[in-house]
PDB file of N, CA and C in Angstrom:
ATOM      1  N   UNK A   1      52.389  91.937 115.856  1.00  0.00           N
ATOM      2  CA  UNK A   1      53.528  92.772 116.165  1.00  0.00           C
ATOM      3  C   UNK A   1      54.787  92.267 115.462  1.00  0.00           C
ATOM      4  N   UNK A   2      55.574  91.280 115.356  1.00  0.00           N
ATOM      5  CA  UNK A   2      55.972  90.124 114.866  1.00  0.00           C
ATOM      6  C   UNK A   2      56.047  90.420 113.438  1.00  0.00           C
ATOM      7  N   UNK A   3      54.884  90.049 112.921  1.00  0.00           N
ATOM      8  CA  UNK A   3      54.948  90.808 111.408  1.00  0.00           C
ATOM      9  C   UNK A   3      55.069  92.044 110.683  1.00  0.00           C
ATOM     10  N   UNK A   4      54.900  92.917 111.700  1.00  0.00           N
ATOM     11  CA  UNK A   4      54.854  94.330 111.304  1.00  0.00           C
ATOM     12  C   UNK A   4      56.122  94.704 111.613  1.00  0.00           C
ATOM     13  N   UNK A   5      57.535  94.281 112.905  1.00  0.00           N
ATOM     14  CA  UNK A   5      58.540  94.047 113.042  1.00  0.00           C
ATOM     15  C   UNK A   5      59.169  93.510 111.220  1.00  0.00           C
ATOM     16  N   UNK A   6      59.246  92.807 111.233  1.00  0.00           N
ATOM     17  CA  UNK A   6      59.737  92.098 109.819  1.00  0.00           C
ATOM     18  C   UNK A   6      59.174  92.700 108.781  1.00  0.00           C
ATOM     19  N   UNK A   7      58.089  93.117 108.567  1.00  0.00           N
ATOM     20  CA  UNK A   7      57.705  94.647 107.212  1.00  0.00           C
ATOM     21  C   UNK A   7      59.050  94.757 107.096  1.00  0.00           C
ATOM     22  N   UNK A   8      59.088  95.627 108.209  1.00  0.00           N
ATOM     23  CA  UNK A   8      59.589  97.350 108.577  1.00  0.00           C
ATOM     24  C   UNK A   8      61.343  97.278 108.355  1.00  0.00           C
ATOM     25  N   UNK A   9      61.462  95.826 109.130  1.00  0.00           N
ATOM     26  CA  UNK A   9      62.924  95.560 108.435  1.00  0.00           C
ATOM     27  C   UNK A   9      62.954  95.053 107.013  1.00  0.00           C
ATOM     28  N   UNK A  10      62.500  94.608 106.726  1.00  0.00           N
ATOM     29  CA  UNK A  10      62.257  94.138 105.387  1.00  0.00           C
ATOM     30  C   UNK A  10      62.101  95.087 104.354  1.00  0.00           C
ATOM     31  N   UNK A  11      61.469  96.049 104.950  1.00  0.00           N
ATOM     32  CA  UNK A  11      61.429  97.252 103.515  1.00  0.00           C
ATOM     33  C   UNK A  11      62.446  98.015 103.718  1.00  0.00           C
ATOM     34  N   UNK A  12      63.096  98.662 105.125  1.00  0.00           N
ATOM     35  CA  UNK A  12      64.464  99.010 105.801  1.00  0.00           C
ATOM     36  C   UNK A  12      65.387  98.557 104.733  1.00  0.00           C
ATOM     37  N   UNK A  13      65.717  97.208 104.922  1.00  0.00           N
ATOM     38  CA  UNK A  13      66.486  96.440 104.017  1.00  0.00           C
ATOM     39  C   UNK A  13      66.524  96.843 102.336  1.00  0.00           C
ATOM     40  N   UNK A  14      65.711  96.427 101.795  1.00  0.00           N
ATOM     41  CA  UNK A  14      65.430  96.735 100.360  1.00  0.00           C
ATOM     42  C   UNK A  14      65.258  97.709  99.931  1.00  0.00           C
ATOM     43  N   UNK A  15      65.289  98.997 100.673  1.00  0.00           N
ATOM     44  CA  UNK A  15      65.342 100.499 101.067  1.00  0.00           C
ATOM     45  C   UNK A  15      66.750 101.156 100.804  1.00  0.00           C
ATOM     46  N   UNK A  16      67.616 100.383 101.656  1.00  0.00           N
ATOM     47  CA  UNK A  16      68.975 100.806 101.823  1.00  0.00           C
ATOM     48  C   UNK A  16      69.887  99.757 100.380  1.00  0.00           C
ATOM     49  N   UNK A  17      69.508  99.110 100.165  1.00  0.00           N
ATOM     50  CA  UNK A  17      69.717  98.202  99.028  1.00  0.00           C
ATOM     51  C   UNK A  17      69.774  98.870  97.887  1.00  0.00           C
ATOM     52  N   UNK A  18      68.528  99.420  97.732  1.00  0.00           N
ATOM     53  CA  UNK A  18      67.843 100.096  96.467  1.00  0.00           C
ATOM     54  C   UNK A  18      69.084 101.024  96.142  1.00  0.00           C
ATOM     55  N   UNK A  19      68.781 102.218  97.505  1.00  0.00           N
ATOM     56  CA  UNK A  19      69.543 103.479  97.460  1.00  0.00           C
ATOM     57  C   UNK A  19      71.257 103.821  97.340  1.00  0.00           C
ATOM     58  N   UNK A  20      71.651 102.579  97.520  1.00  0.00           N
ATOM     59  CA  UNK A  20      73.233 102.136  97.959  1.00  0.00           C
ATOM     60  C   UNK A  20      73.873 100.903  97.266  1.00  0.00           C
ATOM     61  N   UNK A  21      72.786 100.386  96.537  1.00  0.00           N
ATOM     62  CA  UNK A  21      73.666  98.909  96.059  1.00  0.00           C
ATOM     63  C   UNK A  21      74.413  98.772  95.247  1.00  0.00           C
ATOM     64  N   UNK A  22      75.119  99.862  94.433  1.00  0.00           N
ATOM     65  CA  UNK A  22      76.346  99.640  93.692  1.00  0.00           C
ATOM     66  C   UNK A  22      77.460  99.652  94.747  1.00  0.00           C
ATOM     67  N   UNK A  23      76.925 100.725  95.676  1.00  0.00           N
ATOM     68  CA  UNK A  23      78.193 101.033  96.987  1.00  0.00           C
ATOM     69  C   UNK A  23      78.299  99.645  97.666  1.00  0.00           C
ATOM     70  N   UNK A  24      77.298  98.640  98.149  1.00  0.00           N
ATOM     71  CA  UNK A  24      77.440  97.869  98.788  1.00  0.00           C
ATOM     72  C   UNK A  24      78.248  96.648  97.807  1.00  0.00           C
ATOM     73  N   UNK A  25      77.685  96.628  96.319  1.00  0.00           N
ATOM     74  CA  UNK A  25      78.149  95.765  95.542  1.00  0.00           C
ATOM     75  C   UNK A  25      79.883  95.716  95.707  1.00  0.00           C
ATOM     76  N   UNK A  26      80.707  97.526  95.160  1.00  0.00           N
ATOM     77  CA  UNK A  26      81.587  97.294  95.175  1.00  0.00           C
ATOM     78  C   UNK A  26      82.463  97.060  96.513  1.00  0.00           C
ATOM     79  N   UNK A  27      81.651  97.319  97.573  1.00  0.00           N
ATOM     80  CA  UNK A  27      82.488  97.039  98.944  1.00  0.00           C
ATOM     81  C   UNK A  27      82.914  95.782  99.476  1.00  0.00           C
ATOM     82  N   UNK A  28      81.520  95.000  98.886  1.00  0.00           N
ATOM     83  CA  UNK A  28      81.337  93.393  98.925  1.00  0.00           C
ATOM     84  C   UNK A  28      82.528  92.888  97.766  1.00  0.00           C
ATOM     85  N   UNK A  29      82.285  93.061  96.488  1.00  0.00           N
ATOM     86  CA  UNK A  29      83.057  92.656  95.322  1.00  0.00           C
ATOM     87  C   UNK A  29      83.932  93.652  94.839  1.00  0.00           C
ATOM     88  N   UNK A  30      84.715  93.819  95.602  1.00  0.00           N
ATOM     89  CA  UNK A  30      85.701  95.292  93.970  1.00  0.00           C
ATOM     90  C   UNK A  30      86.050  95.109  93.181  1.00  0.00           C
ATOM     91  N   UNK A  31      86.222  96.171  92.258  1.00  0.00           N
ATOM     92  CA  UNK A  31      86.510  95.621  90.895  1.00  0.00           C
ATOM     93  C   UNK A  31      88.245  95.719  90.978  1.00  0.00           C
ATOM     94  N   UNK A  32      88.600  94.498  90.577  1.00  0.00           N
ATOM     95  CA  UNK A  32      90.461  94.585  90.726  1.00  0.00           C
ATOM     96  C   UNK A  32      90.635  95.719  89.695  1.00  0.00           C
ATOM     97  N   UNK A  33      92.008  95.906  89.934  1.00  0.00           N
ATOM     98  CA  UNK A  33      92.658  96.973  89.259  1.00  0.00           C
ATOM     99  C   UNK A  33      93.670  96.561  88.435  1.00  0.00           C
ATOM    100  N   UNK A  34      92.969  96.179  87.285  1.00  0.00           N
ATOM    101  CA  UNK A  34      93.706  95.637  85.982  1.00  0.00           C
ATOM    102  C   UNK A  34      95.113  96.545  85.628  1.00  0.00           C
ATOM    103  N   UNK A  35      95.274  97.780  85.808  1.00  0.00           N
ATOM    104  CA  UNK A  35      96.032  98.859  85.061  1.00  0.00           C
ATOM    105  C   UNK A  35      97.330  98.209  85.987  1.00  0.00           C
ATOM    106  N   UNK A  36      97.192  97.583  87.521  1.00  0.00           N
ATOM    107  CA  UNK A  36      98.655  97.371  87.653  1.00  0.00           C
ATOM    108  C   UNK A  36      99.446  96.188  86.808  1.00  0.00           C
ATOM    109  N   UNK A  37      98.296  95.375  86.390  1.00  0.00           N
ATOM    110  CA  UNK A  37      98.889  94.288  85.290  1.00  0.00           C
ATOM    111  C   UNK A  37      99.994  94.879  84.085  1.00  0.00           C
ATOM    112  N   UNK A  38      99.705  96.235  83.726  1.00  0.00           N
ATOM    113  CA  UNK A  38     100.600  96.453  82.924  1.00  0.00           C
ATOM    114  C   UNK A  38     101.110  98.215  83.228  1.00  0.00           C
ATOM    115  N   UNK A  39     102.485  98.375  82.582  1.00  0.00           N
ATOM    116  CA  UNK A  39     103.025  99.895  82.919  1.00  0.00           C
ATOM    117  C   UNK A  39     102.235 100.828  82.518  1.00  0.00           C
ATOM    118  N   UNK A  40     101.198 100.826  81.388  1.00  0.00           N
ATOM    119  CA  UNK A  40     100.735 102.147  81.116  1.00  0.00           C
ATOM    120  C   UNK A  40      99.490 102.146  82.422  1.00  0.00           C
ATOM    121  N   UNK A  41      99.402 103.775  82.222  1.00  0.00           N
ATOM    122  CA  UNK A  41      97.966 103.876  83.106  1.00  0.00           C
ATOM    123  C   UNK A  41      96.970 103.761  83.029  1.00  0.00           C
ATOM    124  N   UNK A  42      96.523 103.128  81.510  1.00  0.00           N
ATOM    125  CA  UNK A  42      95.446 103.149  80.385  1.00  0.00           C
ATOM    126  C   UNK A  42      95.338 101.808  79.946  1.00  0.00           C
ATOM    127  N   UNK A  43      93.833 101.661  79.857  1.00  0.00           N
ATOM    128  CA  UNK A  43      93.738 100.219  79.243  1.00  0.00           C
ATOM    129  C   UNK A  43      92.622 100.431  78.410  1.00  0.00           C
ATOM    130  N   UNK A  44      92.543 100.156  77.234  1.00  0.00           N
ATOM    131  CA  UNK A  44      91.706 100.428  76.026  1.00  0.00           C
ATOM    132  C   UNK A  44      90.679  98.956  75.778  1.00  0.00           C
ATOM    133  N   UNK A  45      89.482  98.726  75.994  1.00  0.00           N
ATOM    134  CA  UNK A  45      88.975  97.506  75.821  1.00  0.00           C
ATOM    135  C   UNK A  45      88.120  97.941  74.292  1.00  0.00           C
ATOM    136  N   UNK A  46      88.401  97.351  73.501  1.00  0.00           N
ATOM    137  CA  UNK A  46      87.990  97.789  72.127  1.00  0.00           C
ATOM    138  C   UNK A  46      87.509  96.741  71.110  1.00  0.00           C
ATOM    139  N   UNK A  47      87.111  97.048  70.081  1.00  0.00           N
ATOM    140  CA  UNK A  47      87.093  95.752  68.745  1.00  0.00           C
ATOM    141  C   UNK A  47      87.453  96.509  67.988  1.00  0.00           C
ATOM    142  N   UNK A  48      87.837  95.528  66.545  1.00  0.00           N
ATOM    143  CA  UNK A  48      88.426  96.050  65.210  1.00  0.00           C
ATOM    144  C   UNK A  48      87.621  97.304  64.738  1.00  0.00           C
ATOM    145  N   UNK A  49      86.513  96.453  64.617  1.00  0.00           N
ATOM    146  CA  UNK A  49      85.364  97.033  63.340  1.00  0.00           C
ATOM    147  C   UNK A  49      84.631  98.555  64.170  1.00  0.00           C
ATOM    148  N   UNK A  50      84.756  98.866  65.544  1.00  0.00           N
ATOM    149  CA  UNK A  50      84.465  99.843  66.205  1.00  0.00           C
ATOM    150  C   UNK A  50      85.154 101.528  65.631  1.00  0.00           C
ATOM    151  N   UNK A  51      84.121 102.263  65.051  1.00  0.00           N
ATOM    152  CA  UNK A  51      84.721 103.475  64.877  1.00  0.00           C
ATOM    153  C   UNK A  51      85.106 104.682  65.844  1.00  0.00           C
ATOM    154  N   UNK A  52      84.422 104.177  67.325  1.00  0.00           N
ATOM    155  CA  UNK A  52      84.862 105.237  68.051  1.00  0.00           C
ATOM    156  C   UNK A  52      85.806 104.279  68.919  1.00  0.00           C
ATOM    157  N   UNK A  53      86.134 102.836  68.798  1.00  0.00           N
ATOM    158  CA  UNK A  53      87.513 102.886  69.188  1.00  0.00           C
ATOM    159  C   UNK A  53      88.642 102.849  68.441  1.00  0.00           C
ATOM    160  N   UNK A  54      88.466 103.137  67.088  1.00  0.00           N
ATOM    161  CA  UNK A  54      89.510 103.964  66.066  1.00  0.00           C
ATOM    162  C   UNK A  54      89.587 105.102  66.663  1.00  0.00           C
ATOM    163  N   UNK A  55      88.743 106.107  66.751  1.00  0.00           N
ATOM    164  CA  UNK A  55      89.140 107.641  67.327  1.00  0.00           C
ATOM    165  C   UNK A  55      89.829 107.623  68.604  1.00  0.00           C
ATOM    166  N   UNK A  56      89.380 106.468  69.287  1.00  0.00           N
ATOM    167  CA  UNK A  56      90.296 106.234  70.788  1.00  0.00           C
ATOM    168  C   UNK A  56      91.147 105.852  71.082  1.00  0.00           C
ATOM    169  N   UNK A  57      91.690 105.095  69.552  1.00  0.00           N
ATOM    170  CA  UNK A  57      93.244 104.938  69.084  1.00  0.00           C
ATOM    171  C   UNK A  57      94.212 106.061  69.019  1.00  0.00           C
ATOM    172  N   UNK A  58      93.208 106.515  67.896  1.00  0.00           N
ATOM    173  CA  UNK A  58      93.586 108.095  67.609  1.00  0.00           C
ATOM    174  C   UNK A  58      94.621 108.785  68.556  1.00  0.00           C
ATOM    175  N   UNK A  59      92.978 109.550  68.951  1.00  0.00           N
ATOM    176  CA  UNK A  59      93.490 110.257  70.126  1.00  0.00           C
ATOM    177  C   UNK A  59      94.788 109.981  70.910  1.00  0.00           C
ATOM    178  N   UNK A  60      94.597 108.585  71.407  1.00  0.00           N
ATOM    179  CA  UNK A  60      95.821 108.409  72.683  1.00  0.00           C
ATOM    180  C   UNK A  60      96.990 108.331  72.043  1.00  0.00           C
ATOM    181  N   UNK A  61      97.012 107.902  70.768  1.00  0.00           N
ATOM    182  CA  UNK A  61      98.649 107.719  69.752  1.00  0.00           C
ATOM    183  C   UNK A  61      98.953 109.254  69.952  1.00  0.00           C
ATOM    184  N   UNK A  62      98.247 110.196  68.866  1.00  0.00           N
ATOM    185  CA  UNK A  62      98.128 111.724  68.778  1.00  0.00           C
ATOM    186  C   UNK A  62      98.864 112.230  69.690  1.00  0.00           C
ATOM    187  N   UNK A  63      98.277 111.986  71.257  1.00  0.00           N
ATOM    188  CA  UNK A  63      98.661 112.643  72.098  1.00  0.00           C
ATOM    189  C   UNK A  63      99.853 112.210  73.160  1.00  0.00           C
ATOM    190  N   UNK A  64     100.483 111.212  72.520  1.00  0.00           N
ATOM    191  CA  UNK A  64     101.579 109.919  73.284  1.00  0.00           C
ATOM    192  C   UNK A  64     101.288 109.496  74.904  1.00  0.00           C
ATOM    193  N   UNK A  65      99.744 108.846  74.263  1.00  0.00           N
ATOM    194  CA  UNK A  65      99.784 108.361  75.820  1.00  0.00           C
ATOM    195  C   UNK A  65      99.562 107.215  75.649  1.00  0.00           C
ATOM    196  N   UNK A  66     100.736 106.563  76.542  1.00  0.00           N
ATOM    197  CA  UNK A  66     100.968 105.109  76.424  1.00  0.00           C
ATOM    198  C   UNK A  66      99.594 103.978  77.015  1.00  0.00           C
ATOM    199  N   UNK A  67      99.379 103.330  76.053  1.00  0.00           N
ATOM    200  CA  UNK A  67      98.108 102.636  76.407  1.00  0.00           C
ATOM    201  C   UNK A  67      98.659 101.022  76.004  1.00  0.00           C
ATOM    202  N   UNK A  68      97.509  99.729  77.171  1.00  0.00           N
ATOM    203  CA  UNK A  68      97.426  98.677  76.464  1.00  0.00           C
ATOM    204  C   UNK A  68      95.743  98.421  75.985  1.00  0.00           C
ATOM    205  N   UNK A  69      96.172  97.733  74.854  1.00  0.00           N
ATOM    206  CA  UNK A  69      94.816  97.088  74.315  1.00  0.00           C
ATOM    207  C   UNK A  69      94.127  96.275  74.097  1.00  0.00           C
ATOM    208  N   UNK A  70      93.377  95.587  74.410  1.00  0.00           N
ATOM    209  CA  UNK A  70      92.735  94.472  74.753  1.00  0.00           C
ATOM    210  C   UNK A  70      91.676  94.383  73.262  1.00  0.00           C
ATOM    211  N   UNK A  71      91.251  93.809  72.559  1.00  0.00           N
ATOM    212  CA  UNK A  71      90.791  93.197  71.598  1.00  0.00           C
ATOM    213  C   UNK A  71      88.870  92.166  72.364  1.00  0.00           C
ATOM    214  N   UNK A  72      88.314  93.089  72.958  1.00  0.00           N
ATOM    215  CA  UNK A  72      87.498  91.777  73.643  1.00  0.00           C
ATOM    216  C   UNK A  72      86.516  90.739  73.137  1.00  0.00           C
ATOM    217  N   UNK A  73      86.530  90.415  71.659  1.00  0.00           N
ATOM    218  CA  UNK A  73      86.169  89.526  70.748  1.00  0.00           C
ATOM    219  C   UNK A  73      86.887  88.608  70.372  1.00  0.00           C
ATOM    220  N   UNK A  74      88.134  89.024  71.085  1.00  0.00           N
ATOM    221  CA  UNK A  74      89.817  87.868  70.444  1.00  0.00           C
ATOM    222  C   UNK A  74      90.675  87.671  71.453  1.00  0.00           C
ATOM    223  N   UNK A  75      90.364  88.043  72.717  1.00  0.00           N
ATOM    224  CA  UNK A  75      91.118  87.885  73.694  1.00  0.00           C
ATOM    225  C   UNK A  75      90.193  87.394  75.067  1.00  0.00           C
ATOM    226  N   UNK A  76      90.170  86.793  75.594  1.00  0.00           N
ATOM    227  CA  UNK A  76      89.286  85.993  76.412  1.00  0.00           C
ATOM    228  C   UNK A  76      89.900  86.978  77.805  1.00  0.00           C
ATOM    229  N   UNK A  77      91.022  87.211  78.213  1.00  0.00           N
ATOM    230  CA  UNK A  77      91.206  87.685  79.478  1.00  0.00           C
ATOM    231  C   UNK A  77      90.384  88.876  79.400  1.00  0.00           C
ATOM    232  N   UNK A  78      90.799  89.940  78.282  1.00  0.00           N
ATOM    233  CA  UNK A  78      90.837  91.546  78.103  1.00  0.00           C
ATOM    234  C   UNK A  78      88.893  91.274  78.437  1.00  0.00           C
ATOM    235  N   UNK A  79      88.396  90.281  77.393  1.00  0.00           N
ATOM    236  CA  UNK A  79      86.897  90.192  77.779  1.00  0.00           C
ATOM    237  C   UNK A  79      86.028  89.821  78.990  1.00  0.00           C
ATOM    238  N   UNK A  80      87.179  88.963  79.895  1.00  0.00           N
ATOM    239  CA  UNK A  80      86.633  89.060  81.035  1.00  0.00           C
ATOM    240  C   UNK A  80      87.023  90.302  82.220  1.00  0.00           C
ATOM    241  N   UNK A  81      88.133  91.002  82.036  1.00  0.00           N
ATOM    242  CA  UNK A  81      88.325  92.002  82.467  1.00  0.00           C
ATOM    243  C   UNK A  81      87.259  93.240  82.211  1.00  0.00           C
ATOM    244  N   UNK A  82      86.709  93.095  80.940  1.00  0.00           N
ATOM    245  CA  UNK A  82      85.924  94.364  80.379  1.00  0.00           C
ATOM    246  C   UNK A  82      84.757  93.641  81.692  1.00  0.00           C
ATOM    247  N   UNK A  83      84.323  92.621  81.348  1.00  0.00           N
ATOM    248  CA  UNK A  83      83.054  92.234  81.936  1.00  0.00           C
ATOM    249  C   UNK A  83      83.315  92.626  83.235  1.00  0.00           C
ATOM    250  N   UNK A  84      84.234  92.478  83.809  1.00  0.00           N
ATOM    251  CA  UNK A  84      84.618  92.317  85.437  1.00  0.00           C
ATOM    252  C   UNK A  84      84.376  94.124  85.856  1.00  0.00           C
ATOM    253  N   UNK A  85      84.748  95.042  84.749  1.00  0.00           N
ATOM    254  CA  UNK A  85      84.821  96.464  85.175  1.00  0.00           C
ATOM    255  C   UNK A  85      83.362  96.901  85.052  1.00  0.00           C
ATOM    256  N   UNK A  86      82.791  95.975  84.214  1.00  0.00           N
ATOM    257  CA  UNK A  86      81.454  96.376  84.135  1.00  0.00           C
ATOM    258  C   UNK A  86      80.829  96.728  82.814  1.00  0.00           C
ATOM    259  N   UNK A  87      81.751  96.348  81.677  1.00  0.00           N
ATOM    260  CA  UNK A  87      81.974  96.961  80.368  1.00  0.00           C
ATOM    261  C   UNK A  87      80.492  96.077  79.613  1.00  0.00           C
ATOM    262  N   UNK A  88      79.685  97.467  79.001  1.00  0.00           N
ATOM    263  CA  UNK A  88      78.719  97.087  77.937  1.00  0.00           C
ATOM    264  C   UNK A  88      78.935  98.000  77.075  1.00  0.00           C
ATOM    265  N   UNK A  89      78.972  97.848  75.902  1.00  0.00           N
ATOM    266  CA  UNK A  89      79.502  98.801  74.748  1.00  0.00           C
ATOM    267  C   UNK A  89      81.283  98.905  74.567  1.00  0.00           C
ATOM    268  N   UNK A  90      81.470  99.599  73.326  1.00  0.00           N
ATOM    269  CA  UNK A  90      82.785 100.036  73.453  1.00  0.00           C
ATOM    270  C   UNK A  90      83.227 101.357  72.827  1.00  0.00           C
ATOM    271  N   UNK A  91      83.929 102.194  73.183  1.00  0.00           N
ATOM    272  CA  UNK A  91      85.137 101.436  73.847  1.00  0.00           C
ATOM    273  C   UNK A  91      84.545 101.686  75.448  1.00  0.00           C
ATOM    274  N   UNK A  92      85.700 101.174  75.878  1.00  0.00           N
ATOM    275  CA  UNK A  92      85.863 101.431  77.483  1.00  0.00           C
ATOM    276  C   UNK A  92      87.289 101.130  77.745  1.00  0.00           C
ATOM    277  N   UNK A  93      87.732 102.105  78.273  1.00  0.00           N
ATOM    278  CA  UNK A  93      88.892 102.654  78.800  1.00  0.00           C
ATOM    279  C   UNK A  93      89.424 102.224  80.407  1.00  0.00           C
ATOM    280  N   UNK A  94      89.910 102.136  80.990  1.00  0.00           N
ATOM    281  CA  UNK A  94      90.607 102.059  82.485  1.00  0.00           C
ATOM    282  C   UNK A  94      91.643 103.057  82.649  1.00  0.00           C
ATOM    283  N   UNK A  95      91.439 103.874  83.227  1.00  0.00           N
ATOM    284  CA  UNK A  95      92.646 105.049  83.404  1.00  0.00           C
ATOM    285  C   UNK A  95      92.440 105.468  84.250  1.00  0.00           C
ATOM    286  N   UNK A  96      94.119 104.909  85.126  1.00  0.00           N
ATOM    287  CA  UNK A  96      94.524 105.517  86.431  1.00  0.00           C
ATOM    288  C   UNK A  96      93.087 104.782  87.580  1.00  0.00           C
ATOM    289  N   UNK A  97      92.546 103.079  87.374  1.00  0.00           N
ATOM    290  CA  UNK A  97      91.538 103.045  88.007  1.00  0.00           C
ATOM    291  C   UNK A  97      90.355 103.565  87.767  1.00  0.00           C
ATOM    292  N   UNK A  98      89.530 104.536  87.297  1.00  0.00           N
ATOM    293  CA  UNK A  98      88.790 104.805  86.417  1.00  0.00           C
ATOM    294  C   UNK A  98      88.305 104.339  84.850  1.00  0.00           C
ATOM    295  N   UNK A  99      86.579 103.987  85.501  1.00  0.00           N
ATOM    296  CA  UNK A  99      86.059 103.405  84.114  1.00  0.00           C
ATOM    297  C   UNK A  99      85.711 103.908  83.125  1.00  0.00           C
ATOM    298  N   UNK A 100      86.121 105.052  81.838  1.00  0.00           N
ATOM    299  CA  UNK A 100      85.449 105.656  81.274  1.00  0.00           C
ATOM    300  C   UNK A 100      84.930 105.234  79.612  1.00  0.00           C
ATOM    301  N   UNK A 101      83.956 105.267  80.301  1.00  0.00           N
ATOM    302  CA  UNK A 101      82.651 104.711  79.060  1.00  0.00           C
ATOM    303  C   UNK A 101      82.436 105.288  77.610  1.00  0.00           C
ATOM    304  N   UNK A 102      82.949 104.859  76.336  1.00  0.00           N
ATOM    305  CA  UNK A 102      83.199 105.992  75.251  1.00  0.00           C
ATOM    306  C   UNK A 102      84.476 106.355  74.697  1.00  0.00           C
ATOM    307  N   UNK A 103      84.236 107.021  73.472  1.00  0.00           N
ATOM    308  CA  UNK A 103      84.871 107.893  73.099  1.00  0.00           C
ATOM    309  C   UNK A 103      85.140 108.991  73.731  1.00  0.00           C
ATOM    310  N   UNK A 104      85.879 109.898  74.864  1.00  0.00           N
ATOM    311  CA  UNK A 104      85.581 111.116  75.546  1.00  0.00           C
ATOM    312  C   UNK A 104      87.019 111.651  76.013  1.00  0.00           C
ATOM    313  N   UNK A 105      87.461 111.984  75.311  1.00  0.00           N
ATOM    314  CA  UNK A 105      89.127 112.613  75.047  1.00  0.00           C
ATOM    315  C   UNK A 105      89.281 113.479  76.294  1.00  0.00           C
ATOM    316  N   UNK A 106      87.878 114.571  76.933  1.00  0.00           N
ATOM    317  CA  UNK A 106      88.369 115.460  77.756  1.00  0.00           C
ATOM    318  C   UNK A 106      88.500 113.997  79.296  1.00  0.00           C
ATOM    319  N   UNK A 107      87.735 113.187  79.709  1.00  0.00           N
ATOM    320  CA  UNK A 107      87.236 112.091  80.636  1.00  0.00           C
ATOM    321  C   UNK A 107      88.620 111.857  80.605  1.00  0.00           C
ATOM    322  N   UNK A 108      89.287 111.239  79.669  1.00  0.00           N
ATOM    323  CA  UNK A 108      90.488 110.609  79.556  1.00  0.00           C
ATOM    324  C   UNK A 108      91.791 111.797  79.963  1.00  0.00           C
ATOM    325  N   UNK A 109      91.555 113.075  79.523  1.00  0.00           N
ATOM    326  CA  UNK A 109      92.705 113.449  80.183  1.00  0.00           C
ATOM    327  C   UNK A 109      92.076 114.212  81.349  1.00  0.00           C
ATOM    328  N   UNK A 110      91.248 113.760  81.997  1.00  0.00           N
ATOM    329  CA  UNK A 110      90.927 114.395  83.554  1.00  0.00           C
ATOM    330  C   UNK A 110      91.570 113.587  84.018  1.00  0.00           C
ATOM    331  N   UNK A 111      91.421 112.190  83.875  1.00  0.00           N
ATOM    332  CA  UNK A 111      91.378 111.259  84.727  1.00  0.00           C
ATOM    333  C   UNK A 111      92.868 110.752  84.689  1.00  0.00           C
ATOM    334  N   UNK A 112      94.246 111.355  83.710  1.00  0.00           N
ATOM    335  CA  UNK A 112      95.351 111.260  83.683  1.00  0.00           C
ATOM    336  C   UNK A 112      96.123 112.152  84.414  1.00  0.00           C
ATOM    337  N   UNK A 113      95.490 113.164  84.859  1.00  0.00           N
ATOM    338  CA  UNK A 113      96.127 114.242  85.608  1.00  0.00           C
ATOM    339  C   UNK A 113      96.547 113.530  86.940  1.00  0.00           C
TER     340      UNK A 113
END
């Protein structure tokens, strides 16, 4: 009885884990909110040699939206910040608290409104 008790929570457990564990991750750990570190609402995590974070230059100059930029091959904070938001690939953006993954001009002005 005993063991079949402890299954049942046990798969219960790793059940609700499975189905929920980014939710539990960020409830346990949140991800800070880098964007109050600086005035713009935008934070650009990028490298040089990246062509779609040239276009993500682009874009935000183009359209005068004030951004900071982080370099995460040459800047040790901006790279642990990318890591901390969750950042694989680039670019990756922070706007307004929001992580958006890419090049994605419409993402970026949803998420500025």
């Amino acid at each position: 009885m005993k063991k079949t008790l402890i299954s049942v929570i046990t798969f219960v457990v790793v059940l609700v884990t499975f189905q929920f564990g980014s939710e539990i991750q960020d409830l346990i750990f949140p991800k800070p909110n880098f964007a109050e570190l600086h005035d713009g609402k935008v934070i650009l995590y990028a490298t040089s040699w990246c062509g779609y974070c040239e276009k993500t230059r682009q874009f935000l100059n183009e359209n005068s939206i004030p951004f900071y930029e982080y370099d995460i091959e040459k800047s040790s904070v901006g790279h642990d910040q990318y890591r901390a938001i969750g950042g694989r690939g680039v670019p990756v953006l922070l706007v307004n608290k929001s992580v958006i993954r890419g090049h994605n001009p419409d993402e970026i002005l949803k998420y500025l409104e």
